[in-house]
C-alpha atoms as a PDB file:
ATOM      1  CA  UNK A   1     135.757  99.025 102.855  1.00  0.00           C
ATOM      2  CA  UNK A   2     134.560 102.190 104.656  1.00  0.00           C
ATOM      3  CA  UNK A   3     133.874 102.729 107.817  1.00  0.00           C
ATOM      4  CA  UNK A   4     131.786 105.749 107.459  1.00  0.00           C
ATOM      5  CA  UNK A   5     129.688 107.965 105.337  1.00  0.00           C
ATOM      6  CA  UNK A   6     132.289 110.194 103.379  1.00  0.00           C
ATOM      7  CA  UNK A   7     130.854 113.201 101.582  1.00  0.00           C
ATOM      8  CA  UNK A   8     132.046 115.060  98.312  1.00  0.00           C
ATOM      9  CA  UNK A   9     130.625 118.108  96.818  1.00  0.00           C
ATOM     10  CA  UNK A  10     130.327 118.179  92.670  1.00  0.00           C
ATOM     11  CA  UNK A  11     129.611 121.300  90.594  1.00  0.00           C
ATOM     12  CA  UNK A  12     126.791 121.078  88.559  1.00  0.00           C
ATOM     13  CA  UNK A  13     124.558 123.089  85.921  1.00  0.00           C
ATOM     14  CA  UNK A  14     122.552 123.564  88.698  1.00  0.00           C
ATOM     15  CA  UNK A  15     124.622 124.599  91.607  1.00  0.00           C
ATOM     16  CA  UNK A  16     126.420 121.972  93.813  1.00  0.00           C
ATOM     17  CA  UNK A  17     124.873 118.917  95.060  1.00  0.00           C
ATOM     18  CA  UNK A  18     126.240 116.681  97.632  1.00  0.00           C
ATOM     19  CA  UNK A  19     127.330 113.005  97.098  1.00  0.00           C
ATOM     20  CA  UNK A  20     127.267 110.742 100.148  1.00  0.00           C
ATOM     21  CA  UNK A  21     128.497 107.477  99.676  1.00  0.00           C
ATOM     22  CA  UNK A  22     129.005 103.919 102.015  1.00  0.00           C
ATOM     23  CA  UNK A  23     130.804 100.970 102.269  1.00  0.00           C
ATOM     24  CA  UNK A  24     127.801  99.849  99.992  1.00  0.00           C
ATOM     25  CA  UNK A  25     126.894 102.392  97.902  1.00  0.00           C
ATOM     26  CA  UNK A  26     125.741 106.115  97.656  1.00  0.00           C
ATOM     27  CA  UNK A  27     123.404 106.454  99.944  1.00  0.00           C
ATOM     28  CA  UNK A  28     122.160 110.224  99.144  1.00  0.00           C
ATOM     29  CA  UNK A  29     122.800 113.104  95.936  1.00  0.00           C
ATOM     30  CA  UNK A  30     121.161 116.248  97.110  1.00  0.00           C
ATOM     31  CA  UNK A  31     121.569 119.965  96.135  1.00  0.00           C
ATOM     32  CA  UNK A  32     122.964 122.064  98.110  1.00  0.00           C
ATOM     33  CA  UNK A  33     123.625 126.134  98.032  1.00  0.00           C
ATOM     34  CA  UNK A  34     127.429 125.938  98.869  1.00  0.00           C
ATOM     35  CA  UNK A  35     129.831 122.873 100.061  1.00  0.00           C
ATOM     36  CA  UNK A  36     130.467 122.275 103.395  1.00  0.00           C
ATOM     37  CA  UNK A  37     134.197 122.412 103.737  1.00  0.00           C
ATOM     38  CA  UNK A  38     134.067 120.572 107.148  1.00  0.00           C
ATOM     39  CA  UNK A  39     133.290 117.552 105.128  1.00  0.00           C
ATOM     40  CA  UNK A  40     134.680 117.329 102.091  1.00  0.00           C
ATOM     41  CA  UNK A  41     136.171 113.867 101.249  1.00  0.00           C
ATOM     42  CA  UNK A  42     139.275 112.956  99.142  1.00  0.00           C
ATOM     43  CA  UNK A  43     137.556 110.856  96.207  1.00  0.00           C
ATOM     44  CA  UNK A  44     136.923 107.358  96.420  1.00  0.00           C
ATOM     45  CA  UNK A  45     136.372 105.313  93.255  1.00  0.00           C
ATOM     46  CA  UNK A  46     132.743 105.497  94.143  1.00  0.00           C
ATOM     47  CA  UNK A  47     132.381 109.060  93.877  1.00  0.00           C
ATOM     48  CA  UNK A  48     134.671 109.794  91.027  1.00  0.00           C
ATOM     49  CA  UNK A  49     132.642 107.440  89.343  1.00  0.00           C
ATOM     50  CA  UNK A  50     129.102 109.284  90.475  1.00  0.00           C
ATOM     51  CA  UNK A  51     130.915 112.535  89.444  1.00  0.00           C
ATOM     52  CA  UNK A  52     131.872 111.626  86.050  1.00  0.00           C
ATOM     53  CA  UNK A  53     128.552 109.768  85.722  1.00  0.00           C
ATOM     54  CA  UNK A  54     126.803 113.107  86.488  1.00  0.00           C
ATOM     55  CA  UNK A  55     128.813 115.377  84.324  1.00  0.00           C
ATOM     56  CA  UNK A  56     128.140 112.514  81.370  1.00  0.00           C
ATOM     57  CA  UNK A  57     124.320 112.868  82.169  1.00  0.00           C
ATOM     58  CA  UNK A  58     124.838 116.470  82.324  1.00  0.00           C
ATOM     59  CA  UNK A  59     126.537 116.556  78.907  1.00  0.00           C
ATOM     60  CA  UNK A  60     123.973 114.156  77.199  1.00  0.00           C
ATOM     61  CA  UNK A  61     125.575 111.430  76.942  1.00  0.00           C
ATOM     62  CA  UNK A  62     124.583 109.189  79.798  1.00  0.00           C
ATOM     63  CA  UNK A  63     121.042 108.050  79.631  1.00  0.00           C
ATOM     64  CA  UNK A  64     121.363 105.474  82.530  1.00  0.00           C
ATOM     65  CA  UNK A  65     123.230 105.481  85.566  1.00  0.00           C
ATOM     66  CA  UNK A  66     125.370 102.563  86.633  1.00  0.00           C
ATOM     67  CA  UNK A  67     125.460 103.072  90.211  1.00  0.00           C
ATOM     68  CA  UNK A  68     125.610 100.807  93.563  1.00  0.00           C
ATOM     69  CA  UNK A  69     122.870 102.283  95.623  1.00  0.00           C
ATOM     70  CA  UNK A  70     122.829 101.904  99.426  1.00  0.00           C
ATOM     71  CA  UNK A  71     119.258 102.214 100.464  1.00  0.00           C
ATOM     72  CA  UNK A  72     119.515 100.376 103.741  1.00  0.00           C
ATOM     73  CA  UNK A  73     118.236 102.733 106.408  1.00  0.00           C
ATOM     74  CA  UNK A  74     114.827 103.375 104.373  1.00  0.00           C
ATOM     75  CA  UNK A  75     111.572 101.816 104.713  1.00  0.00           C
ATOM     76  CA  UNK A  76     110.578  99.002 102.158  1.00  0.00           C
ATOM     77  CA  UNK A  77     107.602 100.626 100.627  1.00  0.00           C
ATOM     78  CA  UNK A  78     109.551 104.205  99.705  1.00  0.00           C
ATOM     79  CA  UNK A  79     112.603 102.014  98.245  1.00  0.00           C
ATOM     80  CA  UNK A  80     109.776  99.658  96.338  1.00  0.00           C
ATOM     81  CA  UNK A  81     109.015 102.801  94.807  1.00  0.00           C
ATOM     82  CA  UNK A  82     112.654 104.464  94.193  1.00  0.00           C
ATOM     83  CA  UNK A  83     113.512 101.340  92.390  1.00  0.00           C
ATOM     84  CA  UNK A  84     110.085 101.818  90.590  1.00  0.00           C
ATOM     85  CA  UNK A  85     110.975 105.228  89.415  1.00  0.00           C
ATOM     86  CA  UNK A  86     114.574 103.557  88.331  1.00  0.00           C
ATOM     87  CA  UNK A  87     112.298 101.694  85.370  1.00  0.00           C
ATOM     88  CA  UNK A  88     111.294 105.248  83.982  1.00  0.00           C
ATOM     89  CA  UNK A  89     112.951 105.660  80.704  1.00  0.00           C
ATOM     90  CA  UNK A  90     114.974 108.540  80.082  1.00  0.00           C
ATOM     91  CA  UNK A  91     113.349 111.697  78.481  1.00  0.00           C
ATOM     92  CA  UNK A  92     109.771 110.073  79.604  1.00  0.00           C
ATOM     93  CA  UNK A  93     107.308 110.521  82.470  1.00  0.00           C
ATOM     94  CA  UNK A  94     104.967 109.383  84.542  1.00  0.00           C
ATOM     95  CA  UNK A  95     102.001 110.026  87.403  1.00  0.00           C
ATOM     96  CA  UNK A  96     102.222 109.406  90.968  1.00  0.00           C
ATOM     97  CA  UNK A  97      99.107 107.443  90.056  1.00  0.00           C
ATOM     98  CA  UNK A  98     100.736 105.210  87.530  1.00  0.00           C
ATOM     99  CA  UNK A  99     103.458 104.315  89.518  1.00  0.00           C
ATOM    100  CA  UNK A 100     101.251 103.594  92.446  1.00  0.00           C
ATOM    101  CA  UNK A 101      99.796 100.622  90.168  1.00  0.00           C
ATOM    102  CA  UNK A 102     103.012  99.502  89.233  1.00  0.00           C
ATOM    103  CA  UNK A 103     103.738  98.377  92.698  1.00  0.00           C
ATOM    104  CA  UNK A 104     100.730  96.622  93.505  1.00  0.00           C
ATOM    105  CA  UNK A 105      98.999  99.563  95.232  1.00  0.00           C
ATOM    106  CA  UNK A 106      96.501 101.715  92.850  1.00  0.00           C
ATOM    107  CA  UNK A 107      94.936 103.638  95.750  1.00  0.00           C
ATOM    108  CA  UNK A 108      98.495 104.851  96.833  1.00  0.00           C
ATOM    109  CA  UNK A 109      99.243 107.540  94.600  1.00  0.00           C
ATOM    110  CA  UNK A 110      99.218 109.608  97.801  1.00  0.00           C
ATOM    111  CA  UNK A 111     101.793 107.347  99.362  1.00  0.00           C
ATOM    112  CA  UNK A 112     103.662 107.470  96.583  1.00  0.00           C
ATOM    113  CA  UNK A 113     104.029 110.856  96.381  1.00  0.00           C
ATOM    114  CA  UNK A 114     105.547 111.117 100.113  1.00  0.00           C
ATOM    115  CA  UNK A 115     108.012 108.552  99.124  1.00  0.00           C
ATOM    116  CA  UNK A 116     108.782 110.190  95.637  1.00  0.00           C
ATOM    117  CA  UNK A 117     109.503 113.498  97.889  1.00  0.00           C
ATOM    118  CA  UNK A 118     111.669 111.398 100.006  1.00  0.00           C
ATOM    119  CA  UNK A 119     113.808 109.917  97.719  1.00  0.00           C
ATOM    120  CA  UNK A 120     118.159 110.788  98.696  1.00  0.00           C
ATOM    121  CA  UNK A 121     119.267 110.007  95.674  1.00  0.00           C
ATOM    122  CA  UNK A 122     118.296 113.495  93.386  1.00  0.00           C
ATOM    123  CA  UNK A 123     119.011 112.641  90.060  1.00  0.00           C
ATOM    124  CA  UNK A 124     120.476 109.174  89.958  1.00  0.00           C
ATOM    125  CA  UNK A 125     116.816 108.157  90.892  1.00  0.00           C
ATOM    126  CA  UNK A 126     114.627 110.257  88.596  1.00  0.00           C
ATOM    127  CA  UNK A 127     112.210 111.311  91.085  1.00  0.00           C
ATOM    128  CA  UNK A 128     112.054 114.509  88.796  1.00  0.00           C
ATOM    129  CA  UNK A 129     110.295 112.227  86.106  1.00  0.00           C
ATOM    130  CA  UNK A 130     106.908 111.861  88.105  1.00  0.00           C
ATOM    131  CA  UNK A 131     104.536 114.227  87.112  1.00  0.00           C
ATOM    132  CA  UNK A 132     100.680 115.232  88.667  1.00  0.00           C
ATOM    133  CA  UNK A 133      97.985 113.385  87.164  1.00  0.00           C
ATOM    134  CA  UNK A 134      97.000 116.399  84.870  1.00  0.00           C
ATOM    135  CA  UNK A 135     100.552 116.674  83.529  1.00  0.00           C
ATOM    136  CA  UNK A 136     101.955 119.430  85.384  1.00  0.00           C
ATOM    137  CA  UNK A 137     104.826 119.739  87.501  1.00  0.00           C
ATOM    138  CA  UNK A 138     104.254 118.828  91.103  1.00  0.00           C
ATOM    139  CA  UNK A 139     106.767 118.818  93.693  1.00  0.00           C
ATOM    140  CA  UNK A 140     110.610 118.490  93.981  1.00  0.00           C
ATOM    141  CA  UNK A 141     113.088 118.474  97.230  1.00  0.00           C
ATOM    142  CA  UNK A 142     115.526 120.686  94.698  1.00  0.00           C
ATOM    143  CA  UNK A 143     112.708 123.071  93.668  1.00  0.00           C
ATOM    144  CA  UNK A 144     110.458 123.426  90.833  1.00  0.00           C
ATOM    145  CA  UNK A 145     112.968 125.325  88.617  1.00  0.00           C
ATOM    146  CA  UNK A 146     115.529 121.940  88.653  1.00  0.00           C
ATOM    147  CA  UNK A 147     112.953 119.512  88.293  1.00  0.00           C
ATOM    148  CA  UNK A 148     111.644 121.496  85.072  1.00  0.00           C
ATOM    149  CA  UNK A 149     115.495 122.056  84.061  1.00  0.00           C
ATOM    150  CA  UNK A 150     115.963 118.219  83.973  1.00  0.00           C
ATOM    151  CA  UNK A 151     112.865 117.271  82.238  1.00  0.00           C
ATOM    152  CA  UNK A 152     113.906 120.157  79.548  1.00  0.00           C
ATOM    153  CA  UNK A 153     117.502 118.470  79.506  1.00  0.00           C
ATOM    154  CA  UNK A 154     116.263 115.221  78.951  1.00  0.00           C
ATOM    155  CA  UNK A 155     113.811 116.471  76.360  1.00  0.00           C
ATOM    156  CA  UNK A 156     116.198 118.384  74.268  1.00  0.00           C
ATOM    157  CA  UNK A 157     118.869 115.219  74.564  1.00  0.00           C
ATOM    158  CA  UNK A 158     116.184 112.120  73.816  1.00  0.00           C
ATOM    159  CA  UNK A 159     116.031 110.731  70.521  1.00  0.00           C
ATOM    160  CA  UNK A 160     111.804 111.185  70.799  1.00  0.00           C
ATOM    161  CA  UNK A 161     110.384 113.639  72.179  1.00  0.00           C
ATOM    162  CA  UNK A 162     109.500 113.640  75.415  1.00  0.00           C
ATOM    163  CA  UNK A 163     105.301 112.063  76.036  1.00  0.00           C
ATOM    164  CA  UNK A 164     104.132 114.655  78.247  1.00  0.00           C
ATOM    165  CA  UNK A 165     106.252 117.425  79.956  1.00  0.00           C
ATOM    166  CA  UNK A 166     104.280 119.408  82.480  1.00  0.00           C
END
């Protein structure tokens, strides 16, 4: 069991992001420009696993992720909606607006948004899936450029095309 958050910096196509991971589960995936070295972690089974998840995802071949998430310290209306966005289907999107009905809350698109911005765990929990109601690419903690890189990824490795890209 650990004690402690451990960190671990991964190499991806789109710079280095940051795995954090607990005694439950990773708790955050975030880019980041360059590792911190004062933090870097010998792997634990957890993060080799989120590593060679992400290069699979990375490489096509993972469509899912099959990941213990550790959302303890958040509030239970942003993780009602990060396990929301968990139900998007790969290669597919959706409105801040749609999900906001799919909890039980149609006027909190707003709401949902702030969470969907908040969500640690880039990637894993396709926050980059949500769209703006008119289709176009709203926000993304990583920047507009990554959110539109995944969405292309997941276009160009779906078996259908993609409903509605930005």
């Amino acid at each position: 069991m650990l004690v402690e958050t451990l960190k671990h910096y991964h190499f991806s196509p789109l710079g280095w992001v940051c795995i954090e991971v607990t005694d439950i589960g990773v708790s955050k995936l975030h880019f980041v420009k360059q590792p911190d070295e004062d933090h870097v972690n010998p792997l634990v089974p957890l993060i080799d696993q989120c590593c060679l998840q992400l290069d699979q995802y990375f490489d096509g071949s993972r469509k899912v992720f099959d990941l213990t998430l550790d959302w303890k310290a958040n509030p239970d209306f942003s993780q009602s909606v990060w396990k929301t966005l968990l139900d998007i289907p790969y290669g597919k999107t959706t409105t801040y607006g749609k999900l906001a009905q799919q909890i039980g809350q149609p006027k909190a698109a707003q709401a949902v948004g702030q969470a969907n911005g908040l969500n640690p765990i880039a990637i894993v929990v396709p926050c980059h899936r949500v769209v703006g109601s008119n289709g176009r690419l709203t926000g993304y903690a990583g920047g507009l450029d990554k959110k539109k890189w995944l969405l292309i990824h997941e276009r160009d490795h779906s078996p259908k095309p993609i409903d509605q890209l930005f």
